[in-house]
N, C-alpha and C. Protein backbone atom coordinates (compact mmCIF):
# COMPACT_ATOMS: atom_id res chain seq x y z
N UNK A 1 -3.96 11.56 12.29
CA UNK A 1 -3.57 12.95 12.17
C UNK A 1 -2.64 13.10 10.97
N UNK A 2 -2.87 14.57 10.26
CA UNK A 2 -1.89 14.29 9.09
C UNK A 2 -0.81 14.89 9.33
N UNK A 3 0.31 14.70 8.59
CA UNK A 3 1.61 15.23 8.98
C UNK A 3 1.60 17.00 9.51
N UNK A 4 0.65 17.80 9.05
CA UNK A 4 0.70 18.78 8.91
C UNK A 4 -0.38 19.18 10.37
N UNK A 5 -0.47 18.21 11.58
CA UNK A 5 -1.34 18.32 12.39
C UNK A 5 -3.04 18.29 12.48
N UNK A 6 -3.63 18.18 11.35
CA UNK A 6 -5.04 18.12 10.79
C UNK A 6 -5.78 16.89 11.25
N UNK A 7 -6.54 16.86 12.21
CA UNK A 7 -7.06 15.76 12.02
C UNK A 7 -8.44 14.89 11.31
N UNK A 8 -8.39 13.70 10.78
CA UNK A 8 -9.20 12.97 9.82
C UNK A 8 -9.38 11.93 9.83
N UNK A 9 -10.44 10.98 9.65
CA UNK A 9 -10.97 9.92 9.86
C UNK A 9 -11.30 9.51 8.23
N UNK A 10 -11.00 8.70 7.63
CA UNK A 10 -11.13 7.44 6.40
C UNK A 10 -11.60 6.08 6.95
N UNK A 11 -12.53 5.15 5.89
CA UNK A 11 -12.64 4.02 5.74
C UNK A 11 -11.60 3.49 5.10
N UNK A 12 -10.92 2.30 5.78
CA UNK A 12 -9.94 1.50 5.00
C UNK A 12 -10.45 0.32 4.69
N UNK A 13 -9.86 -0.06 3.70
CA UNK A 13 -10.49 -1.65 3.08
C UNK A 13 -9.74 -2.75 3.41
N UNK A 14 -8.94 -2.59 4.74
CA UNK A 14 -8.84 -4.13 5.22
C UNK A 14 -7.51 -3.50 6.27
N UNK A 15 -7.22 -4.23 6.63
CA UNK A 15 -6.51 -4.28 8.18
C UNK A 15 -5.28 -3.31 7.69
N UNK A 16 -4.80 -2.45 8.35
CA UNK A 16 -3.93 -1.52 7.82
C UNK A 16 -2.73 -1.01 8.79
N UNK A 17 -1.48 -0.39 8.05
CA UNK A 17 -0.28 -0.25 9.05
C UNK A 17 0.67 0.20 8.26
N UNK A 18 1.75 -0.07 8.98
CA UNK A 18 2.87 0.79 8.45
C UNK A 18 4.31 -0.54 8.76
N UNK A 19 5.48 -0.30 8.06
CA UNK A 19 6.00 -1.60 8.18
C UNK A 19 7.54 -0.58 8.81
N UNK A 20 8.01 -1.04 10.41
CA UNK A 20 8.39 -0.08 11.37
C UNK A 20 10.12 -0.77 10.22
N UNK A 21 11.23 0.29 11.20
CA UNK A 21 12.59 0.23 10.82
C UNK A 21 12.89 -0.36 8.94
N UNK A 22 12.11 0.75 8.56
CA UNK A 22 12.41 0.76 6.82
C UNK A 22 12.30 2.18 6.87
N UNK A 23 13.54 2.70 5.76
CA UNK A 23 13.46 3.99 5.20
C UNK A 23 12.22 4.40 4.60
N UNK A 24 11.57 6.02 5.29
CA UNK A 24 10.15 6.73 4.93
C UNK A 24 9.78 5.91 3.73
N UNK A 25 8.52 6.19 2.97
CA UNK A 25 8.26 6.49 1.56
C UNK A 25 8.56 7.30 0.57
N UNK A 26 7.62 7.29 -0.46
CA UNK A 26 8.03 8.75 -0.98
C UNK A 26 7.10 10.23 -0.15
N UNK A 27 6.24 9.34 0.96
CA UNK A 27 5.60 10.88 1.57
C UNK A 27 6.10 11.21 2.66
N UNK A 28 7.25 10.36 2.60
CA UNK A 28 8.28 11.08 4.14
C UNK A 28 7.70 10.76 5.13
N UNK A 29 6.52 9.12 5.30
CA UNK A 29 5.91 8.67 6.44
C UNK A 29 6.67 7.06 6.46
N UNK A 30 6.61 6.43 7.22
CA UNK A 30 6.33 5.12 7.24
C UNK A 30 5.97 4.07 6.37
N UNK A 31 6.46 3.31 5.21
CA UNK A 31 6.04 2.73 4.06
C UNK A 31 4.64 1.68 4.82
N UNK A 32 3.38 2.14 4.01
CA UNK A 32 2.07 1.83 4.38
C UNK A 32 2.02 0.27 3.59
N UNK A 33 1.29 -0.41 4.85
CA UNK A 33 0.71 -1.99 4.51
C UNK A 33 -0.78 -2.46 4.63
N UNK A 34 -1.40 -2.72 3.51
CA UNK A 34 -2.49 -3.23 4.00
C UNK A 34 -2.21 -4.75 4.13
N UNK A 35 -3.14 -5.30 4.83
CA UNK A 35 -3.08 -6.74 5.46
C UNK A 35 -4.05 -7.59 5.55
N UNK A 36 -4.22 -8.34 4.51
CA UNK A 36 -5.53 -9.23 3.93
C UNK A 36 -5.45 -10.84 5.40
N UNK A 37 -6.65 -11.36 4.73
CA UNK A 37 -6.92 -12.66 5.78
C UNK A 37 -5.96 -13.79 5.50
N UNK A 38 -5.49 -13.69 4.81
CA UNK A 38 -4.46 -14.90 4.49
C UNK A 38 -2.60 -14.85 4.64
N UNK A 39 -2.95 -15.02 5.93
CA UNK A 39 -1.52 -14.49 6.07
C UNK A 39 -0.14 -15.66 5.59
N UNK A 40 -0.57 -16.58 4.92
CA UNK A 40 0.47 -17.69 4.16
C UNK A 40 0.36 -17.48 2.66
N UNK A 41 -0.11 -16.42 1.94
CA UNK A 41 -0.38 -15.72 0.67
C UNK A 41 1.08 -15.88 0.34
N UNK A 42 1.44 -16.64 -0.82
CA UNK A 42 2.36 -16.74 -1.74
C UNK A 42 2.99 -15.45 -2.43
N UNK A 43 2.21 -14.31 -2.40
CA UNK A 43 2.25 -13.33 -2.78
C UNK A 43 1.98 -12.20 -2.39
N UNK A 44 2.96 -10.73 -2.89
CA UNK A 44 2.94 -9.59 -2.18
C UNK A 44 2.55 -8.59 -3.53
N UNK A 45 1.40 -7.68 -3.03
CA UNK A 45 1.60 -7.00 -4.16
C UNK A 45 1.52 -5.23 -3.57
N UNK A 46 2.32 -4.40 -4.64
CA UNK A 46 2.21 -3.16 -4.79
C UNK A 46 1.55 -2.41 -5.40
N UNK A 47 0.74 -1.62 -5.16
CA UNK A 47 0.42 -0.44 -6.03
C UNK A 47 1.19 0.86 -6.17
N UNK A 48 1.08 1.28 -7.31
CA UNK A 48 1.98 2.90 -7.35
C UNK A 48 0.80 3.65 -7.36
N UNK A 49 0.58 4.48 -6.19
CA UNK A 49 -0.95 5.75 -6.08
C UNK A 49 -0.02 6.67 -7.22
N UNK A 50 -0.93 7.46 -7.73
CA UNK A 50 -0.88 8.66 -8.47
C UNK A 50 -1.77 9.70 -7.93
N UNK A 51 -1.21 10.72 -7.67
CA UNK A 51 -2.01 12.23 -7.66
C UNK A 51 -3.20 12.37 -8.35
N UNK A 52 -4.57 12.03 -8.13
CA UNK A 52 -5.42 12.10 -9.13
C UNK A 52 -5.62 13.65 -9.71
N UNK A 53 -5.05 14.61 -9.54
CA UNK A 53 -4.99 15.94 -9.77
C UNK A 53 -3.80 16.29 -10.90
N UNK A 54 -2.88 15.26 -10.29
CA UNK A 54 -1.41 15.72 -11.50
C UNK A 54 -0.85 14.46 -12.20
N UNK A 55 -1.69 13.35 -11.89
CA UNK A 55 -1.03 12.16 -12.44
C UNK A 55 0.05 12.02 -12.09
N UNK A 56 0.69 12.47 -11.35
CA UNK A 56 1.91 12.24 -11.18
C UNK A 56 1.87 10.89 -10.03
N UNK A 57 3.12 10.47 -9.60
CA UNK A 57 3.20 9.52 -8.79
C UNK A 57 3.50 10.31 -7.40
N UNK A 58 3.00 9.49 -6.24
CA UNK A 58 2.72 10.08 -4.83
C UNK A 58 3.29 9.61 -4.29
N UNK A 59 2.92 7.43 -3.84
CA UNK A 59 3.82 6.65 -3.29
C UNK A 59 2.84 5.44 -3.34
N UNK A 60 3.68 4.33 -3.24
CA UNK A 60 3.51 2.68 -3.33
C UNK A 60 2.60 2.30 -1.56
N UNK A 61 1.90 1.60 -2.14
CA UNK A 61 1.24 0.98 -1.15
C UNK A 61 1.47 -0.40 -1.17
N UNK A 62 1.41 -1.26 0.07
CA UNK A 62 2.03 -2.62 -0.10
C UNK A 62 0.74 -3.49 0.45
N UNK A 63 0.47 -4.56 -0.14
CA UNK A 63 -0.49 -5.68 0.39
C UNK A 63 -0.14 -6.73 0.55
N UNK A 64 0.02 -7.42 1.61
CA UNK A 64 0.13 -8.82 1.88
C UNK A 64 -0.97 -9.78 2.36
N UNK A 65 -0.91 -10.47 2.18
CA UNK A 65 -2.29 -11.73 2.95
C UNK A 65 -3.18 -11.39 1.97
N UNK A 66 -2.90 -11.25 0.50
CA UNK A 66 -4.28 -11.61 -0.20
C UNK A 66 -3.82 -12.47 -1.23
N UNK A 67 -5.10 -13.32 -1.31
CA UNK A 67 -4.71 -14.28 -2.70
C UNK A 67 -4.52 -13.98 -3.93
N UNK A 68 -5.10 -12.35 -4.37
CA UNK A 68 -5.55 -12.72 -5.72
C UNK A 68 -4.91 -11.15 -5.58
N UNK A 69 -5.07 -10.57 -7.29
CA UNK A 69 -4.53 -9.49 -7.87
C UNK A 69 -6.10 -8.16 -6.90
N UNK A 70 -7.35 -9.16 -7.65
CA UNK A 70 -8.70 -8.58 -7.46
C UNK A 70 -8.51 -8.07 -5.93
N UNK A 71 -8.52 -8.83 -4.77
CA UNK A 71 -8.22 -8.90 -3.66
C UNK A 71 -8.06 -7.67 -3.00
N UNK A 72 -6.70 -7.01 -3.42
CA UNK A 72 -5.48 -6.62 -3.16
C UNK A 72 -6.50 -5.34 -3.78
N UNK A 73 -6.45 -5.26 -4.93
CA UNK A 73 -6.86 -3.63 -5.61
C UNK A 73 -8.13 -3.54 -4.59
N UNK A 74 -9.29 -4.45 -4.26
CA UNK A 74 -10.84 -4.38 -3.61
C UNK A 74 -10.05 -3.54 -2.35
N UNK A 75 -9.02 -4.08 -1.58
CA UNK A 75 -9.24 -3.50 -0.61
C UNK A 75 -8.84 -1.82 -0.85
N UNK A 76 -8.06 -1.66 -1.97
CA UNK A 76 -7.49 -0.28 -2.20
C UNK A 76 -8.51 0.61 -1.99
N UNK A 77 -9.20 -0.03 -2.69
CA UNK A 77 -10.62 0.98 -3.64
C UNK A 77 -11.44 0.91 -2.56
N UNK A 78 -11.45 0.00 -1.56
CA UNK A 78 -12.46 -0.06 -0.20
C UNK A 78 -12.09 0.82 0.55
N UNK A 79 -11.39 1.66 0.32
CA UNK A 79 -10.77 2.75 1.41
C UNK A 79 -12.03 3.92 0.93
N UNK A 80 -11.83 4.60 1.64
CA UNK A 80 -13.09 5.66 1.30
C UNK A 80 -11.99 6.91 0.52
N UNK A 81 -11.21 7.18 0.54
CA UNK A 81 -10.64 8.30 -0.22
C UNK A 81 -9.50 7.92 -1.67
N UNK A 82 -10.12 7.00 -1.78
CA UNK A 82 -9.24 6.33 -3.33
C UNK A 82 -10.47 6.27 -4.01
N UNK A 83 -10.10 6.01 -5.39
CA UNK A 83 -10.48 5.36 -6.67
C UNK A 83 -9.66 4.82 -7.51
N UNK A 84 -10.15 4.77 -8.54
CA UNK A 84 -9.12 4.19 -9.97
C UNK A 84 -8.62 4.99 -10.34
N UNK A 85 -8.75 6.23 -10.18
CA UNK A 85 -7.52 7.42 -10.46
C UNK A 85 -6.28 7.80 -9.72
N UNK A 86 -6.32 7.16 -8.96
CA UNK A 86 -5.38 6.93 -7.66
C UNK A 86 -4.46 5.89 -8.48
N UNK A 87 -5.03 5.27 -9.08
CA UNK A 87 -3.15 3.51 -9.47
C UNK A 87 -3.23 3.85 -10.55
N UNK A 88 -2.02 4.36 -10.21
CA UNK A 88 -1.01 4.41 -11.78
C UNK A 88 -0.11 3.40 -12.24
N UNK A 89 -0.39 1.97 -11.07
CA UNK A 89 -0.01 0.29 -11.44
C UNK A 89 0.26 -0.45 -10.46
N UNK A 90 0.40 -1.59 -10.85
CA UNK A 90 0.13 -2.87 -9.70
C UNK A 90 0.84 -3.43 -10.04
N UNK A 91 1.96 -4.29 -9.06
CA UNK A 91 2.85 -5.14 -9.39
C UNK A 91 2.74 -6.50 -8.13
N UNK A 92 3.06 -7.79 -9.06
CA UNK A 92 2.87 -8.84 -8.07
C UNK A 92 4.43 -9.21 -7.64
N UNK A 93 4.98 -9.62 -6.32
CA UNK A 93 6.12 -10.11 -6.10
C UNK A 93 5.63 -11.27 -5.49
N UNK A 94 6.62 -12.38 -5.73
CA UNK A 94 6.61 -13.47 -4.80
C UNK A 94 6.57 -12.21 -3.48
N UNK A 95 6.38 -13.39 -2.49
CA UNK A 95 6.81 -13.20 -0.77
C UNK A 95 7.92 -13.10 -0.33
N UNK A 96 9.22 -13.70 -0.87
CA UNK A 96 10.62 -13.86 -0.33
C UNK A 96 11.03 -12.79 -1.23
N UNK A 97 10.71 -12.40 -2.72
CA UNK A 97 11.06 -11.42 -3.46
C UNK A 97 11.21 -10.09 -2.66
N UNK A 98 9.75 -9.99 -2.21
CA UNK A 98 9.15 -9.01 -1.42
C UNK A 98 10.21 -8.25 -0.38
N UNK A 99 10.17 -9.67 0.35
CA UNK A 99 11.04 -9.42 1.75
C UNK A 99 12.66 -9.07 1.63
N UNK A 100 12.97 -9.46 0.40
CA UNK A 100 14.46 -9.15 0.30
C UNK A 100 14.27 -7.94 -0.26
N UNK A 101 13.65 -7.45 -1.07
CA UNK A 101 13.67 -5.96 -1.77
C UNK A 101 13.29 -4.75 -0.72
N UNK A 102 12.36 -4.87 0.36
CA UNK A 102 12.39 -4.20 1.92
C UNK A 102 13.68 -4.45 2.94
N UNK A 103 13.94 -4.89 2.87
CA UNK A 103 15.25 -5.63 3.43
C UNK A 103 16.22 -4.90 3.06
N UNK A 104 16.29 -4.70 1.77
CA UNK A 104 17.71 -4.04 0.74
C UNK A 104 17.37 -2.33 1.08
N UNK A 105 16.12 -1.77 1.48
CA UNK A 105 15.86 -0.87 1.45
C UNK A 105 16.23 0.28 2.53
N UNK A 106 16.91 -0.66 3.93
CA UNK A 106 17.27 -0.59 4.91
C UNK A 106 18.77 0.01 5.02
């Protein structure tokens, strides 16, 4: 359901959630996680979505449990209501990087 009571159904491109007791996003929900098969992944990565309408920036999406950069964007783009006009960039963090910069966010 969307914030505004509407309800809607999307394809997501891999196991998906929200990461509980962290300050909202920038959409005033729950900072969103997708969640790949590898859950000992050395690495965490972010995307920054953009408004494909205003370019502007919307809010960061977070992926963990994937190996690779490819990975991580496949599952973005596996969602049924994204494209490549949607990332306005991708950033890799270590895992402990990760966890202390959510951590600090608190």
């Amino acid at each position: 359901t969307a914030p505004d009571g509407t309800p809607f159904e999307t394809k997501v491109g891999a196991h998906y959630g929200y990461f509980k007791n962290l300050p909202p996003g920038a959409d005033g929900q729950a900072p969103d996680v997708f969640v790949g098969d590898h859950p000992t992944a050395p690495t965490a990565f972010v995307i920054d979505e953009n408004d494909p309408k205003t370019g502007k920036y919307r809010q960061s999406k977070s992926f963990i449990g994937f190996q690779t950069f490819e990975q991580a964007l496949n599952a973005y783009l596996d969602t049924s209501s994204k494209d490549p006009s949607h990332v306005g960039g991708m950033k890799a963090y270590p895992v402990a990087e990760f966890k202390a910069m959510a951590k600090a966010q608190k």
